[in-house]
C-alpha atoms as a PDB file:
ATOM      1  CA  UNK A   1     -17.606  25.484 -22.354  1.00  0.00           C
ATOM      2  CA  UNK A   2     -16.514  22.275 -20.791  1.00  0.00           C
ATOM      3  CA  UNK A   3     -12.646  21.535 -19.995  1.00  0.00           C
ATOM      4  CA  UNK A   4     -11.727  18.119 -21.422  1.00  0.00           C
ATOM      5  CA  UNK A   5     -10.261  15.809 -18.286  1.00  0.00           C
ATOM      6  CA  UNK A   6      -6.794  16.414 -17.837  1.00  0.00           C
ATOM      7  CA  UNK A   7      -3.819  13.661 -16.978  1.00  0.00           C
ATOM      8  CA  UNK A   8      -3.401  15.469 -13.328  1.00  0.00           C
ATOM      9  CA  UNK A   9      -6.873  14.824 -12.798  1.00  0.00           C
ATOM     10  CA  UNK A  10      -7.483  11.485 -13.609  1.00  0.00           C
ATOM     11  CA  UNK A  11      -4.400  11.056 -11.378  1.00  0.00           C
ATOM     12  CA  UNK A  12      -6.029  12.875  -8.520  1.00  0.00           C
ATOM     13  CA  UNK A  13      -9.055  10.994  -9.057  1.00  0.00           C
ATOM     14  CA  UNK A  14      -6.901   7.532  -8.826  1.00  0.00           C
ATOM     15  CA  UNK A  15      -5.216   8.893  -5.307  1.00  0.00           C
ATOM     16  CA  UNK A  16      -8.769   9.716  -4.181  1.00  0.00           C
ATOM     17  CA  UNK A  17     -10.068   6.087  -5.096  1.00  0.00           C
ATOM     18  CA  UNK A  18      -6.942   4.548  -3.399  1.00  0.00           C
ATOM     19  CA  UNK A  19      -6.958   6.329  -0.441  1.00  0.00           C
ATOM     20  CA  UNK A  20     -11.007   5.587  -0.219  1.00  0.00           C
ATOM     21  CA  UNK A  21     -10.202   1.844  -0.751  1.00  0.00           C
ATOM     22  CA  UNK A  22      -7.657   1.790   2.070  1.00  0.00           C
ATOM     23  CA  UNK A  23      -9.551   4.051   4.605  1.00  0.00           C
ATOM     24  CA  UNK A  24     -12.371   1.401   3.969  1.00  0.00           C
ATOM     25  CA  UNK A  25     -10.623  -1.725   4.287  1.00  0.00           C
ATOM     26  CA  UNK A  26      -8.728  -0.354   6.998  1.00  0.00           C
ATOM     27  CA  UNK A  27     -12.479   0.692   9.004  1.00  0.00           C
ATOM     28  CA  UNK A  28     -13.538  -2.522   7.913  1.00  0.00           C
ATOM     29  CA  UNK A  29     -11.175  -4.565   9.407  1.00  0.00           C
ATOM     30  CA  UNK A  30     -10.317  -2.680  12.643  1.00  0.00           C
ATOM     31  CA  UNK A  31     -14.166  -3.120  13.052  1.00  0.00           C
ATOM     32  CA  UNK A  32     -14.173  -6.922  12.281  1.00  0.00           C
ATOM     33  CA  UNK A  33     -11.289  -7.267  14.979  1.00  0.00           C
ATOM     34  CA  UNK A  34     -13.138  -5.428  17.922  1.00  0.00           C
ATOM     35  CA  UNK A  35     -15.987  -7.372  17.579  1.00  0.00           C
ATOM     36  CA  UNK A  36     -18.804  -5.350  15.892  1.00  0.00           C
ATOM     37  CA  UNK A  37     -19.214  -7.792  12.855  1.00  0.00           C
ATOM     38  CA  UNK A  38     -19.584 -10.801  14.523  1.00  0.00           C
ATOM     39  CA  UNK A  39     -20.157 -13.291  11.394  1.00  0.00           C
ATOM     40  CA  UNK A  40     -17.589 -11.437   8.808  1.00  0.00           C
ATOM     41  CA  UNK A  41     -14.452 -13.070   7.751  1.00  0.00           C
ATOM     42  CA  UNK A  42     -11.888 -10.739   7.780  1.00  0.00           C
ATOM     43  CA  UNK A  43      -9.806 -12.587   5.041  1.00  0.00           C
ATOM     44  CA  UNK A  44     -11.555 -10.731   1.956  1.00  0.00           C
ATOM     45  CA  UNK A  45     -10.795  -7.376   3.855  1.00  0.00           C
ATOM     46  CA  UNK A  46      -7.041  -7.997   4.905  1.00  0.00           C
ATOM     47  CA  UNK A  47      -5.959  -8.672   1.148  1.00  0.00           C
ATOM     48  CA  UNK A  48      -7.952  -5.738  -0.537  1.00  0.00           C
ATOM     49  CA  UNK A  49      -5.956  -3.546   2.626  1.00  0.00           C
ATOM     50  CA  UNK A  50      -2.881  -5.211   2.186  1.00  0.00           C
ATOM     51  CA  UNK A  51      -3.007  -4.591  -1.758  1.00  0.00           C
ATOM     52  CA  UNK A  52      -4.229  -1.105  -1.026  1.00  0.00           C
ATOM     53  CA  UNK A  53      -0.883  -0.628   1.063  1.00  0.00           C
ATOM     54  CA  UNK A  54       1.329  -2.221  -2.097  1.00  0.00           C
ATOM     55  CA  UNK A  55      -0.128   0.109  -4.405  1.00  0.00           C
ATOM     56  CA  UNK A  56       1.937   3.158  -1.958  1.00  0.00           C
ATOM     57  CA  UNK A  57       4.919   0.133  -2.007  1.00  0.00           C
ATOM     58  CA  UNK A  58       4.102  -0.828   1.606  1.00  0.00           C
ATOM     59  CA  UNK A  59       4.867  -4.163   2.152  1.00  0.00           C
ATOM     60  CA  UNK A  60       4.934  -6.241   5.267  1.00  0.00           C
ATOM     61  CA  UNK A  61       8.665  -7.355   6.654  1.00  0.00           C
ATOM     62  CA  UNK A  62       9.811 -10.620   6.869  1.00  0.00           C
ATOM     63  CA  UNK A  63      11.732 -11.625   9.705  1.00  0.00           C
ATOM     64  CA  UNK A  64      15.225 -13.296   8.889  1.00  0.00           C
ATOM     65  CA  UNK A  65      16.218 -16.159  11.026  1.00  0.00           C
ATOM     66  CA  UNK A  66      19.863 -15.283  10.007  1.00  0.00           C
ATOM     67  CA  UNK A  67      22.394 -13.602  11.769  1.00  0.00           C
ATOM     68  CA  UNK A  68      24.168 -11.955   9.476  1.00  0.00           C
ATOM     69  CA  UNK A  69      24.663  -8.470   9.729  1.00  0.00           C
ATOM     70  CA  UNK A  70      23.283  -6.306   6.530  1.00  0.00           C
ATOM     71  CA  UNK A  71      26.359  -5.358   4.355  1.00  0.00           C
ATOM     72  CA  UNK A  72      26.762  -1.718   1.918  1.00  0.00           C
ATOM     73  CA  UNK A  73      27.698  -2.972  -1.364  1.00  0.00           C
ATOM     74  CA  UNK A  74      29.755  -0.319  -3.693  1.00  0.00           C
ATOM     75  CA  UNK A  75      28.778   0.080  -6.728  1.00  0.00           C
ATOM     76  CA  UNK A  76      30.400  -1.713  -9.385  1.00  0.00           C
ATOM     77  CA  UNK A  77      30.678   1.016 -11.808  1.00  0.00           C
ATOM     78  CA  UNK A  78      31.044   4.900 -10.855  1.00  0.00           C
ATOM     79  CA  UNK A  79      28.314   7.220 -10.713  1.00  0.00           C
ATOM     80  CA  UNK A  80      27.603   9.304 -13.682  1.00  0.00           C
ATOM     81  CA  UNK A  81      28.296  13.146 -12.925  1.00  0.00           C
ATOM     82  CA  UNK A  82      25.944  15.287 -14.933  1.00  0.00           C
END
């Protein structure tokens, strides 16, 4: 009797694919940049690796010019208690 594909799996399956995807790009491109693929631009690789890295919310930093110091804003209204 076969089980019918669950939510958890096709979840796991999705973590397995974008873990694959990043592991790849990531070989890819570490590859490209120490010289083993001589004639491959890099370009294509870097944004499927970089979109592999926003799918986990990984972003890269941007460097403020500014020098203002970050500020803690309160909140505006109070915190619900449950």
């Amino acid at each position: 009797m076969e089980e019918k594909p669950t939510k958890e799996r096709y979840e796991l399956l999705s973590e397995i694919v974008k873990v694959a995807v990043l592991g790849w790009s990531a070989a890819l491109l570490t590859l490209s940049y120490m010289g083993f693929f001589q004639k491959m631009d890099p370009t294509f690789i870097a944004s499927v690796f970089s979109g592999s890295l926003a799918g986990y919310g990984i972003s890269k930093a941007t460097e403020s010019r500014s020098s203002k110091k970050p500020t803690i804003e309160e909140p505006t209204q109070p915190l619900k208690q449950k």
